[in-house]
PDB file of N, CA and C in Angstrom:
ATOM      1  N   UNK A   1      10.035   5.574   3.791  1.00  0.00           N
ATOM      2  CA  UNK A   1       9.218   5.971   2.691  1.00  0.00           C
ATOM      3  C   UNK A   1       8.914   7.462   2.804  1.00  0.00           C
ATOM      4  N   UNK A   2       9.200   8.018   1.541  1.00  0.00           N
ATOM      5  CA  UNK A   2       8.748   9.522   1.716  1.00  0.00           C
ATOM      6  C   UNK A   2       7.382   9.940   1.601  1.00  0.00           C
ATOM      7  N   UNK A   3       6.370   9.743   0.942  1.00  0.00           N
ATOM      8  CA  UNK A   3       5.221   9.777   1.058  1.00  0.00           C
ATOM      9  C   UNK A   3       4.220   9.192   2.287  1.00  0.00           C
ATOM     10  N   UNK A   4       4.626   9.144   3.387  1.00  0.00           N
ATOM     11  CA  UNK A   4       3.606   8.892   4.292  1.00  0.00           C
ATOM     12  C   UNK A   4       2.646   9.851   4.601  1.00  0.00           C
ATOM     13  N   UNK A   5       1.226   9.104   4.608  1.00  0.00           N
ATOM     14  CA  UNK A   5       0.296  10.398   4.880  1.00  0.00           C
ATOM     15  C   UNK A   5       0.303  10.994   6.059  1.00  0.00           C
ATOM     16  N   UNK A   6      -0.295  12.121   6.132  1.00  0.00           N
ATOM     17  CA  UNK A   6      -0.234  12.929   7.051  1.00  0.00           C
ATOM     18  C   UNK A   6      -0.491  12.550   8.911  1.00  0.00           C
ATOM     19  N   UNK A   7      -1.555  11.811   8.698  1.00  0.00           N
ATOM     20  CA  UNK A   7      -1.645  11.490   9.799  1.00  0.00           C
ATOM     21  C   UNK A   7      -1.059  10.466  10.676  1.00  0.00           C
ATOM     22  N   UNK A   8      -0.447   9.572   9.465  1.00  0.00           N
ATOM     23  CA  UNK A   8       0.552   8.455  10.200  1.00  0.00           C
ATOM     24  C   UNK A   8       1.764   9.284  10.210  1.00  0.00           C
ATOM     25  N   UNK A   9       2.248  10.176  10.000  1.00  0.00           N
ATOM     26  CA  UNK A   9       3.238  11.075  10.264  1.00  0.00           C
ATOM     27  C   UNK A   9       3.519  11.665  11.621  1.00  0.00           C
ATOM     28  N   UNK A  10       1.852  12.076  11.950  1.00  0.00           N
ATOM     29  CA  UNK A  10       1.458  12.734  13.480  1.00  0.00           C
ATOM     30  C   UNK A  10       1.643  11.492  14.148  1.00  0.00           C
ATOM     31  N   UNK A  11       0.718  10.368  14.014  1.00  0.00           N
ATOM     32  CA  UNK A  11       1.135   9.152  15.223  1.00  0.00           C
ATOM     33  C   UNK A  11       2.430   9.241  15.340  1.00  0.00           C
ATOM     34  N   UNK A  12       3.387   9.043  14.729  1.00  0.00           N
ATOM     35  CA  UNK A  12       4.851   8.428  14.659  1.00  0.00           C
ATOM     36  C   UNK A  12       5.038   9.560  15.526  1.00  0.00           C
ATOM     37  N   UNK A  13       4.883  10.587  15.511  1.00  0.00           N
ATOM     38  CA  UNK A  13       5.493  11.963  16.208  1.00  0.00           C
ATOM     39  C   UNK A  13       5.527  11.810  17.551  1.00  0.00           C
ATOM     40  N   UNK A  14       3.748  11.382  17.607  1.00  0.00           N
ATOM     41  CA  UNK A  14       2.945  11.788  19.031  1.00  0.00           C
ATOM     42  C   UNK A  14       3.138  10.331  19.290  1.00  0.00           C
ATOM     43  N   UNK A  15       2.983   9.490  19.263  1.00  0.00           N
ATOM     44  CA  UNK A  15       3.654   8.090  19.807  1.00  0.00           C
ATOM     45  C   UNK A  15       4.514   7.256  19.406  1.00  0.00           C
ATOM     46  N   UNK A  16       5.962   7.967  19.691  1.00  0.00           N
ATOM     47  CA  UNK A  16       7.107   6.965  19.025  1.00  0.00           C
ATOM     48  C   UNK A  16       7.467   5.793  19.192  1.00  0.00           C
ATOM     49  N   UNK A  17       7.046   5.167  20.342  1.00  0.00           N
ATOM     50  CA  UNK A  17       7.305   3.842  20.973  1.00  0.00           C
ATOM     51  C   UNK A  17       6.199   2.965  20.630  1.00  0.00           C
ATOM     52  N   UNK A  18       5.276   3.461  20.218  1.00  0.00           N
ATOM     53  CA  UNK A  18       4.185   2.612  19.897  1.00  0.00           C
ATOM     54  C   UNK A  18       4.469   2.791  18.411  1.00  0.00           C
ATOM     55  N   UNK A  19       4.657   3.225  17.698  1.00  0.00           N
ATOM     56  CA  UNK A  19       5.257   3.077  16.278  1.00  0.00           C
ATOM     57  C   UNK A  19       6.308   2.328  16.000  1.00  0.00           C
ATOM     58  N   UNK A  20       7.106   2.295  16.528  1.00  0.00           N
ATOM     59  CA  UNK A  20       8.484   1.484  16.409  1.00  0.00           C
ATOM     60  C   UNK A  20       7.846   0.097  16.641  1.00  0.00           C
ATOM     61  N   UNK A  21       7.184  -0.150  18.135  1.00  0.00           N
ATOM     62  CA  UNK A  21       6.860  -1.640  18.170  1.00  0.00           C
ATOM     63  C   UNK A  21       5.792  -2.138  16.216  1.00  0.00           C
ATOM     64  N   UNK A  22       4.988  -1.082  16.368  1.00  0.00           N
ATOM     65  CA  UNK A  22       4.290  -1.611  15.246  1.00  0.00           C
ATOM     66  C   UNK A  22       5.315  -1.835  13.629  1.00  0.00           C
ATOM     67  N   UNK A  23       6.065  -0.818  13.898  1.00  0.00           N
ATOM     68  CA  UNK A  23       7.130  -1.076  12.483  1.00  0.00           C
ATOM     69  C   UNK A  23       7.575  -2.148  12.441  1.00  0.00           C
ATOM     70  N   UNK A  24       8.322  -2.805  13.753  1.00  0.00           N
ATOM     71  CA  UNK A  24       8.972  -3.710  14.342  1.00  0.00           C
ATOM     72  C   UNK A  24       8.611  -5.299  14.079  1.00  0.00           C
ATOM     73  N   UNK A  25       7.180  -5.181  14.488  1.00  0.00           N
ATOM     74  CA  UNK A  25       5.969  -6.164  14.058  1.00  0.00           C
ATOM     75  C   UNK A  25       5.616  -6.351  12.962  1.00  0.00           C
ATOM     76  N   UNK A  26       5.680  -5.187  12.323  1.00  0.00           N
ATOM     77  CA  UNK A  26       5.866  -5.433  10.129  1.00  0.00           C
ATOM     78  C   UNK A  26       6.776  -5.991   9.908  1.00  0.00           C
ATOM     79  N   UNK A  27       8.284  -5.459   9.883  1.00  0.00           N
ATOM     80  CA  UNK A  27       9.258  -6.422   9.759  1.00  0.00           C
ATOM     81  C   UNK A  27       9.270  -7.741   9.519  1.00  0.00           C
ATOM     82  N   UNK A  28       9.141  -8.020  11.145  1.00  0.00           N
ATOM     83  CA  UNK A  28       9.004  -9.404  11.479  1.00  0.00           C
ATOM     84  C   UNK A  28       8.570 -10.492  10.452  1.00  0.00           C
ATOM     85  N   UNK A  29       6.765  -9.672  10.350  1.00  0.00           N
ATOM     86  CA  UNK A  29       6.140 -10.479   9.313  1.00  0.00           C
ATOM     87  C   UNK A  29       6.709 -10.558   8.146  1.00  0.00           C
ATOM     88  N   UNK A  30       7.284  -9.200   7.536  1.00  0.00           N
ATOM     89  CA  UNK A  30       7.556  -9.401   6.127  1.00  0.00           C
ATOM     90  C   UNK A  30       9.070 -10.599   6.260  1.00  0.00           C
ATOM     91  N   UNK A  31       9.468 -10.486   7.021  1.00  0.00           N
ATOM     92  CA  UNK A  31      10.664 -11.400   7.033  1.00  0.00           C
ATOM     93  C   UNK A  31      10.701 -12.621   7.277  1.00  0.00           C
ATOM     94  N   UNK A  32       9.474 -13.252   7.544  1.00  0.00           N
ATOM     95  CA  UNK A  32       9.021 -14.138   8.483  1.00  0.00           C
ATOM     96  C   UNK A  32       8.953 -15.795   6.775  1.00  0.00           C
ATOM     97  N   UNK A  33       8.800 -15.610   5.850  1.00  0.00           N
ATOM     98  CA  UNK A  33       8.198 -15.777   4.796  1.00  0.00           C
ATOM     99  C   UNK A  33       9.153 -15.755   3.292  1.00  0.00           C
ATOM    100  N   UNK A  34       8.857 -16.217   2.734  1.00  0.00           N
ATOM    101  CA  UNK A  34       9.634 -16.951   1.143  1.00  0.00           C
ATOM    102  C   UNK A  34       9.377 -14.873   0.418  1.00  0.00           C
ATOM    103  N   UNK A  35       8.111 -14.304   0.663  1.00  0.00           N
ATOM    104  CA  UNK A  35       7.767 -13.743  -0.536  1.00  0.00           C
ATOM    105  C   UNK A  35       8.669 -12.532  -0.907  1.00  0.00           C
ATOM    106  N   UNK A  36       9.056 -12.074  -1.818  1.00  0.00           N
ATOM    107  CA  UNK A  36       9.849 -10.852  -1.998  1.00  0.00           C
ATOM    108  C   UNK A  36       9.211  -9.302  -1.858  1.00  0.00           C
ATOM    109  N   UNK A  37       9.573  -7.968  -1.969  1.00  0.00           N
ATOM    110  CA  UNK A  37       9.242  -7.215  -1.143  1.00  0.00           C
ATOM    111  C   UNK A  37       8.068  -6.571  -2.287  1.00  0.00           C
ATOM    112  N   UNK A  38       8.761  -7.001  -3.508  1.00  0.00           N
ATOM    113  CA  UNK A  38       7.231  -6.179  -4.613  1.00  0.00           C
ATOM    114  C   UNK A  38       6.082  -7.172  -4.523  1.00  0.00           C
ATOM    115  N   UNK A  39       5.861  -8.358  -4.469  1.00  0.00           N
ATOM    116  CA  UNK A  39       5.565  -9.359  -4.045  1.00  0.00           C
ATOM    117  C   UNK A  39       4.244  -8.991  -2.779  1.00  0.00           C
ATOM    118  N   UNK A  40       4.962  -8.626  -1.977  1.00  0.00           N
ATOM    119  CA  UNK A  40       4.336  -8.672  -0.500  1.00  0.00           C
ATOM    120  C   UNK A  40       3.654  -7.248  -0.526  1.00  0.00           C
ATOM    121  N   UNK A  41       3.989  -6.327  -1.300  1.00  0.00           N
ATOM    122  CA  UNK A  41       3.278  -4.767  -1.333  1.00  0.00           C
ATOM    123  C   UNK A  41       1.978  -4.965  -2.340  1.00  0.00           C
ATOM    124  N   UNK A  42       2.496  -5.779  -3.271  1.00  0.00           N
ATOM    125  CA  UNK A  42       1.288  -6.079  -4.162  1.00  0.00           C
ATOM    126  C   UNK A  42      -0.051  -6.598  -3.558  1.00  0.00           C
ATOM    127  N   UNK A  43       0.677  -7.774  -2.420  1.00  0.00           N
ATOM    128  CA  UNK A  43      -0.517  -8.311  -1.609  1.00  0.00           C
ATOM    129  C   UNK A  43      -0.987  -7.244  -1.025  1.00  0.00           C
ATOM    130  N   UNK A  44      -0.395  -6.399  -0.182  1.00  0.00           N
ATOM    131  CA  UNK A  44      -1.352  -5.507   0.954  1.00  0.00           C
ATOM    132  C   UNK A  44      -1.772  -4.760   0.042  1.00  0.00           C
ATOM    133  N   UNK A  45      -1.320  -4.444  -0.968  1.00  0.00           N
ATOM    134  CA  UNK A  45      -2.068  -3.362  -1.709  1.00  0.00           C
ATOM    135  C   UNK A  45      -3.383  -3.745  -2.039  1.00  0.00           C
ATOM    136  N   UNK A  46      -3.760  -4.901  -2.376  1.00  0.00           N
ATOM    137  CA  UNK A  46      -4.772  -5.659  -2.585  1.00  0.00           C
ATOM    138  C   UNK A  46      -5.764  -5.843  -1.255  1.00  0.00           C
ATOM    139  N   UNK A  47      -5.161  -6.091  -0.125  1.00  0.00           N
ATOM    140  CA  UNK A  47      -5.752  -5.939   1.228  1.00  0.00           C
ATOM    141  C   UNK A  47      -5.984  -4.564   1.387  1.00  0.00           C
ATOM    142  N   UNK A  48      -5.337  -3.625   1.046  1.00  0.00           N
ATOM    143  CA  UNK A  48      -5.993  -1.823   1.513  1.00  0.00           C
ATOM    144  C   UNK A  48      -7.025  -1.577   0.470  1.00  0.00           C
ATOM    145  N   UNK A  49      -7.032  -2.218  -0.580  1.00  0.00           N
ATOM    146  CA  UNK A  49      -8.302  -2.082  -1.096  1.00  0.00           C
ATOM    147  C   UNK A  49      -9.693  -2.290  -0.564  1.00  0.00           C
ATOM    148  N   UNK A  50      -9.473  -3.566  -0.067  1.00  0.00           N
ATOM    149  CA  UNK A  50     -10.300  -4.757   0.422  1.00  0.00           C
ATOM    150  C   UNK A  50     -11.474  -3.561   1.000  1.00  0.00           C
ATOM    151  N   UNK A  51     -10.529  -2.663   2.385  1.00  0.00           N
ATOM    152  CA  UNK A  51     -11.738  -2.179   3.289  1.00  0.00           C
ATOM    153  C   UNK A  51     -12.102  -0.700   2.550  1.00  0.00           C
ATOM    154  N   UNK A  52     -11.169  -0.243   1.424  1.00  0.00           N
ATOM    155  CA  UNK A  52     -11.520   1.016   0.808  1.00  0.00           C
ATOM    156  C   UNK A  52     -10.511   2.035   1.521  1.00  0.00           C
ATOM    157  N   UNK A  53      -9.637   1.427   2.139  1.00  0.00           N
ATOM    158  CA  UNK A  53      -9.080   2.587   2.822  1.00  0.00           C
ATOM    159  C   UNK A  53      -7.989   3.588   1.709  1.00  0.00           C
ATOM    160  N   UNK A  54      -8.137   4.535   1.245  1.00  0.00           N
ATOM    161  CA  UNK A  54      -7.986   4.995   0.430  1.00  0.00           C
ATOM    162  C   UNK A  54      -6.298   5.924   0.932  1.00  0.00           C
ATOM    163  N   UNK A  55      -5.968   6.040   2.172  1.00  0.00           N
ATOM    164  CA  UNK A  55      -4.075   6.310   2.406  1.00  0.00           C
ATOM    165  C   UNK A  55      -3.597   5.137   2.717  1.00  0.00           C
ATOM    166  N   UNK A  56      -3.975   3.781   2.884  1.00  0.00           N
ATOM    167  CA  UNK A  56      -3.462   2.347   2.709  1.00  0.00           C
ATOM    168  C   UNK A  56      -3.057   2.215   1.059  1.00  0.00           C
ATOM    169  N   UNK A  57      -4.318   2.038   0.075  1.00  0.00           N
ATOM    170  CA  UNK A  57      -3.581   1.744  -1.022  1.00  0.00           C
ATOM    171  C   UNK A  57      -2.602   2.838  -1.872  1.00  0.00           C
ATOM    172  N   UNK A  58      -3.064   4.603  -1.667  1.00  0.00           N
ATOM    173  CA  UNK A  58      -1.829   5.181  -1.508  1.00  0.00           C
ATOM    174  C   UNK A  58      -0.043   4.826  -1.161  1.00  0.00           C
ATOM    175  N   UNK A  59      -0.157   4.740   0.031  1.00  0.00           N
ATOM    176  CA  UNK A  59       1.050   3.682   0.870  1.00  0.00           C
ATOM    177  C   UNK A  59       1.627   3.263  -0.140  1.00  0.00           C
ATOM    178  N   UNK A  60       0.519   2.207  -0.258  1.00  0.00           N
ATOM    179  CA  UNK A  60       1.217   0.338  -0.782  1.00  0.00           C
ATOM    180  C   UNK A  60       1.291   0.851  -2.056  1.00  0.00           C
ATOM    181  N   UNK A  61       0.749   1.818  -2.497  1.00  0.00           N
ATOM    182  CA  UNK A  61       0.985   2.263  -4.258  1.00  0.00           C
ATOM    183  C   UNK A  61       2.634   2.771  -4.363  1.00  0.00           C
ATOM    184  N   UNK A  62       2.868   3.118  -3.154  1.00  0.00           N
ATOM    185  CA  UNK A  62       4.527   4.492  -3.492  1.00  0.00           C
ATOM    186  C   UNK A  62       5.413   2.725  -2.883  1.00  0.00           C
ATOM    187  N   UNK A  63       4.730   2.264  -1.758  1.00  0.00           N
ATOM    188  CA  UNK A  63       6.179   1.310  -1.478  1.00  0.00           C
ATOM    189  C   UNK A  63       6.394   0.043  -2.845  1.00  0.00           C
ATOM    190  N   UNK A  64       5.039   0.062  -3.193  1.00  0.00           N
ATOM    191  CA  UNK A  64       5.382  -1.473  -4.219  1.00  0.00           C
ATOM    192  C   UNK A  64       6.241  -0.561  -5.543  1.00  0.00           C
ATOM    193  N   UNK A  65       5.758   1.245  -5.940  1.00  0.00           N
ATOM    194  CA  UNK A  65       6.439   1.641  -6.822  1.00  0.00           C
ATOM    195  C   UNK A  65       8.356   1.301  -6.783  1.00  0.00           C
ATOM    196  N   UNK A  66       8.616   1.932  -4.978  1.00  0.00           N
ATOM    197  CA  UNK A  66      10.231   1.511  -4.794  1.00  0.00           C
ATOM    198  C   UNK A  66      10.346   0.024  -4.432  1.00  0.00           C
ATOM    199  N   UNK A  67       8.962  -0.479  -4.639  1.00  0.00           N
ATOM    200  CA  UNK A  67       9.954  -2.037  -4.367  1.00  0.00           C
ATOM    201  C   UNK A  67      10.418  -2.343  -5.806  1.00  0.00           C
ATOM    202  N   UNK A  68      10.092  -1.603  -6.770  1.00  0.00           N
ATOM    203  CA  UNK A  68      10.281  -2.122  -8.474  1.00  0.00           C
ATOM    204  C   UNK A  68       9.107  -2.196  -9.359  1.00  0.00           C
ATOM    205  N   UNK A  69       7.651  -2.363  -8.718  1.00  0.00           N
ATOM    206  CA  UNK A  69       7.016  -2.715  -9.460  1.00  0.00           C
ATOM    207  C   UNK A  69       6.258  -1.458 -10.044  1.00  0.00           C
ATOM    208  N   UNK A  70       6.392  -1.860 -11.709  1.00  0.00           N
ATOM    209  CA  UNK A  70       5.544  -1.224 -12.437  1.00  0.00           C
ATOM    210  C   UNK A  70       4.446  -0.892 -12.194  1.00  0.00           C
ATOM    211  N   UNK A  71       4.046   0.714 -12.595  1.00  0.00           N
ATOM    212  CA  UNK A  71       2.361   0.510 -12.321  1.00  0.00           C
ATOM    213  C   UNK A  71       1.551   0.011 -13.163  1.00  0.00           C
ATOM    214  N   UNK A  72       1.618  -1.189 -14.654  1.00  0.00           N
ATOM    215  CA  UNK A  72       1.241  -2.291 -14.834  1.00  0.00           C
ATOM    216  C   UNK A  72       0.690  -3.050 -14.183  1.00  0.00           C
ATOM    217  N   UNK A  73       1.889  -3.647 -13.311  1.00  0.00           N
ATOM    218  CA  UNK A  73       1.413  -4.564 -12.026  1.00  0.00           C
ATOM    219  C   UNK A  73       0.368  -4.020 -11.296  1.00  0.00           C
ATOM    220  N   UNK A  74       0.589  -2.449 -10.917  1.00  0.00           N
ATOM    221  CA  UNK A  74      -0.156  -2.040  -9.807  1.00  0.00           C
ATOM    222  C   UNK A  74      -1.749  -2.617  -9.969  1.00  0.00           C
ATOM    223  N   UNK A  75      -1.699  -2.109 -11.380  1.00  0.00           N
ATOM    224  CA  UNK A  75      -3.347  -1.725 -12.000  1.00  0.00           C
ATOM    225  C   UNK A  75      -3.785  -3.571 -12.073  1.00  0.00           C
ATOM    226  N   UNK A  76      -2.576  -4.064 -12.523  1.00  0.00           N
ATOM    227  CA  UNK A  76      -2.990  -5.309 -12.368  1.00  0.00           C
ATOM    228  C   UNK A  76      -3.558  -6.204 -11.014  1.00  0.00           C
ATOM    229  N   UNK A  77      -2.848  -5.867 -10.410  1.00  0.00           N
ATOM    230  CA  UNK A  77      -3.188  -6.339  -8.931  1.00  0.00           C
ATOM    231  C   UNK A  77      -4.105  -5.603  -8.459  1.00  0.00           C
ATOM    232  N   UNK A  78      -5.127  -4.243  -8.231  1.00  0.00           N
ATOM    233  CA  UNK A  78      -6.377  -3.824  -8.272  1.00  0.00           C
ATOM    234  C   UNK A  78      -7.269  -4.577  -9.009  1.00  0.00           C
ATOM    235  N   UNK A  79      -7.061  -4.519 -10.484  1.00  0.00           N
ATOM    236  CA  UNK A  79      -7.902  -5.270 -11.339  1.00  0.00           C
ATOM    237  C   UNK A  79      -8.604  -6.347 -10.790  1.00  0.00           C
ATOM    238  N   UNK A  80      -7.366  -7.206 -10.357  1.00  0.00           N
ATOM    239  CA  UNK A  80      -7.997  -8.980  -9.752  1.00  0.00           C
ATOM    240  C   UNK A  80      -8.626  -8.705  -8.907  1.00  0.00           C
ATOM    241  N   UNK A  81      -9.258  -7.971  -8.104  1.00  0.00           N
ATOM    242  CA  UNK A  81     -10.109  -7.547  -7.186  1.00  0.00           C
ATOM    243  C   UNK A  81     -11.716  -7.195  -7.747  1.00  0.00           C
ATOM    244  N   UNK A  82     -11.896  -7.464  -9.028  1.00  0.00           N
ATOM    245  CA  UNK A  82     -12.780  -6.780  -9.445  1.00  0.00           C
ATOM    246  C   UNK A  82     -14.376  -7.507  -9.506  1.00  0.00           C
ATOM    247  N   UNK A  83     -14.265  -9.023  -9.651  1.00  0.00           N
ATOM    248  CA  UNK A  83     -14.694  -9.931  -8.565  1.00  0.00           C
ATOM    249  C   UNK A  83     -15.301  -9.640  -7.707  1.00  0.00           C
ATOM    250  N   UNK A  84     -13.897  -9.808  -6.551  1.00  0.00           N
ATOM    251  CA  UNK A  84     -14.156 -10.445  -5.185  1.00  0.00           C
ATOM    252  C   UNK A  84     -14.726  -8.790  -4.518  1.00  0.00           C
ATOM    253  N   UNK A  85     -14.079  -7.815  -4.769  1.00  0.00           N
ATOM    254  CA  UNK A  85     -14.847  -6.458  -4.366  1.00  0.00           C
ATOM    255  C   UNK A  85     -15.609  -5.935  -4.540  1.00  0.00           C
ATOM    256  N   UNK A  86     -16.146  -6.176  -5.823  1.00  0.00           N
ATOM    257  CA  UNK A  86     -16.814  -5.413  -6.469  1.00  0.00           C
ATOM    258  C   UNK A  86     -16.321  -4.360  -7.403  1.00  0.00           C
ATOM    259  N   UNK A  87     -16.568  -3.756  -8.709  1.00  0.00           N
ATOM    260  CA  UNK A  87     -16.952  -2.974  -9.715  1.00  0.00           C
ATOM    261  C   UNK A  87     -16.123  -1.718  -8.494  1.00  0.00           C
ATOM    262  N   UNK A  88     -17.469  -0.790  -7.955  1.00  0.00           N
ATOM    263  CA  UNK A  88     -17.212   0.680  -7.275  1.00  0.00           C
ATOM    264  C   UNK A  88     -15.771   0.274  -6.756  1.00  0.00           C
ATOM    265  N   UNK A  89     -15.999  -0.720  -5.446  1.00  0.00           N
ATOM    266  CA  UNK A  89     -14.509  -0.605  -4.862  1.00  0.00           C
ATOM    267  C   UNK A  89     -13.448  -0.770  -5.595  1.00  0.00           C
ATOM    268  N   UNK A  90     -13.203  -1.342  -6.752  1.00  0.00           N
ATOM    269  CA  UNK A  90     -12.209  -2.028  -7.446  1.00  0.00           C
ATOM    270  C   UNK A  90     -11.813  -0.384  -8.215  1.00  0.00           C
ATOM    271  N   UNK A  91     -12.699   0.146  -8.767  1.00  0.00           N
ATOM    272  CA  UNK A  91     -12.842   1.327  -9.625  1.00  0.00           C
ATOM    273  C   UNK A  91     -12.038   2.872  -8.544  1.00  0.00           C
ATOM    274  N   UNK A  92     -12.922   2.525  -7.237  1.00  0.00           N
ATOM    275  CA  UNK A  92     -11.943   3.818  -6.338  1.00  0.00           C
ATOM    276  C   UNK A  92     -10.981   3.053  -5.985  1.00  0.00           C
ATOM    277  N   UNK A  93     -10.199   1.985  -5.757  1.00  0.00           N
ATOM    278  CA  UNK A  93      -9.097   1.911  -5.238  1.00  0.00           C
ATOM    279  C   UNK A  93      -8.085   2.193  -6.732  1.00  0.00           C
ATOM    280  N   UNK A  94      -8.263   1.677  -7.528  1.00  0.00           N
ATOM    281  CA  UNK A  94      -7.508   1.936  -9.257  1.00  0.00           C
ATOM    282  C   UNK A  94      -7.469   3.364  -9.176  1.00  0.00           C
ATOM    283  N   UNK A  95      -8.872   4.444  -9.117  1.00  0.00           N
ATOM    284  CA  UNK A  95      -8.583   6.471  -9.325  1.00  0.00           C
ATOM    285  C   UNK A  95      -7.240   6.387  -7.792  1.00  0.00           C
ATOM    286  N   UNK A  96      -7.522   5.792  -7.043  1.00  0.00           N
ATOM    287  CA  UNK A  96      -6.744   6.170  -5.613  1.00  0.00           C
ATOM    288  C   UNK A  96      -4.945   6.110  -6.391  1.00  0.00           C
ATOM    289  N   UNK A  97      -4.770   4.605  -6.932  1.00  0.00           N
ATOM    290  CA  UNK A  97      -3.749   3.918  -7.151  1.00  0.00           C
ATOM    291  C   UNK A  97      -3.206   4.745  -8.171  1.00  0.00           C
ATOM    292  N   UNK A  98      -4.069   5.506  -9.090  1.00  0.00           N
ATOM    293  CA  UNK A  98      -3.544   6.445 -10.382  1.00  0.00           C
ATOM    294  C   UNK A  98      -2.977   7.400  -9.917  1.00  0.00           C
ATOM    295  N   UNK A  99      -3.520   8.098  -8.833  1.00  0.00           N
ATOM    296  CA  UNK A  99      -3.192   9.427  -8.479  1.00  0.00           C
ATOM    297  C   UNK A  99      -1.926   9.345  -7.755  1.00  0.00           C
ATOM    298  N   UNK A 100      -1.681   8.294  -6.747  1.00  0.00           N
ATOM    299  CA  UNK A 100      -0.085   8.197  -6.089  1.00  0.00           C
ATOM    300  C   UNK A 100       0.457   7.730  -7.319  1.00  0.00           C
ATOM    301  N   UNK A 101       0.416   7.195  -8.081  1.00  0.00           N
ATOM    302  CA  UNK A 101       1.225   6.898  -9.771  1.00  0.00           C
ATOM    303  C   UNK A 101       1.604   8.442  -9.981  1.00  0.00           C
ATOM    304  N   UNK A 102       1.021   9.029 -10.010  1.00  0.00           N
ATOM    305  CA  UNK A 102       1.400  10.304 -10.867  1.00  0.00           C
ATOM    306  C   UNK A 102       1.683  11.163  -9.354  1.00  0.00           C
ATOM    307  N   UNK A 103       1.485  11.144  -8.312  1.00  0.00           N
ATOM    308  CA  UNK A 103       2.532  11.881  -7.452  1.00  0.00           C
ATOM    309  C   UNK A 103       3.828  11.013  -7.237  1.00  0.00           C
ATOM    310  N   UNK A 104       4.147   9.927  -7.267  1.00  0.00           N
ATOM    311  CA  UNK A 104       5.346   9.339  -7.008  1.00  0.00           C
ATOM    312  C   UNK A 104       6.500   9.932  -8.285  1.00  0.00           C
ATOM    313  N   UNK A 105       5.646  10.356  -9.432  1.00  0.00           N
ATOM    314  CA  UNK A 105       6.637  10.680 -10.526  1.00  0.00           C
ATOM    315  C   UNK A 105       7.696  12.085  -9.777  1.00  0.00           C
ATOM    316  N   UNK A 106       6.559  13.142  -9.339  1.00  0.00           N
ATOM    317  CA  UNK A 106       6.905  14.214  -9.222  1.00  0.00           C
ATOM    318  C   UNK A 106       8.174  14.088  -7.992  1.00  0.00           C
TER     319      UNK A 106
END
């Protein structure tokens, strides 16, 4: 993925072996399972909301964009959060999710 933020850029640098195991360990999971890959970005995208982490749903905003999915979906899959998160969180993870929308164009 070309958009990784900055600082998971530095880990990967400054600890390559401990990155690989953790990539390694994503894999796994995503492979582990029926779900497809826009599918499974949609979910975490929905989980990086959850804690507010705001370069998680970034991330999951650029990988679910190359897994195929529209940012329709995106906004859609924030939306359903609006509930269970709350209003504020639901509202900054959607400005978060807009803004990698419109850097993934560039």
């Amino acid at each position: 993925m070309s958009n990784l933020p900055r600082g998971y850029r530095a880990f990967r640098k400054k600890h390559p072996e401990v990155y690989a195991a953790y990539e390694a360990l994503g894999k796994t999971a995503a492979e582990s399972g029926p779900l497809d890959e826009k599918t499974r970005e949609l979910i975490k995208l929905g989980m990086a909301a959850a804690p507010g982490s705001e370069s998680a749903v970034q991330s999951h905003v650029h990988r679910a964009l190359e897994a195929g999915a529209p940012p329709a979906e995106i906004e859609h899959a924030l939306t359903l959060g609006i509930n269970t998160l709350g209003f504020p969180t639901m509202m900054a993870a959607l400005s978060w999710a807009w803004k990698a929308i419109e850097d993934h164009k560039e």
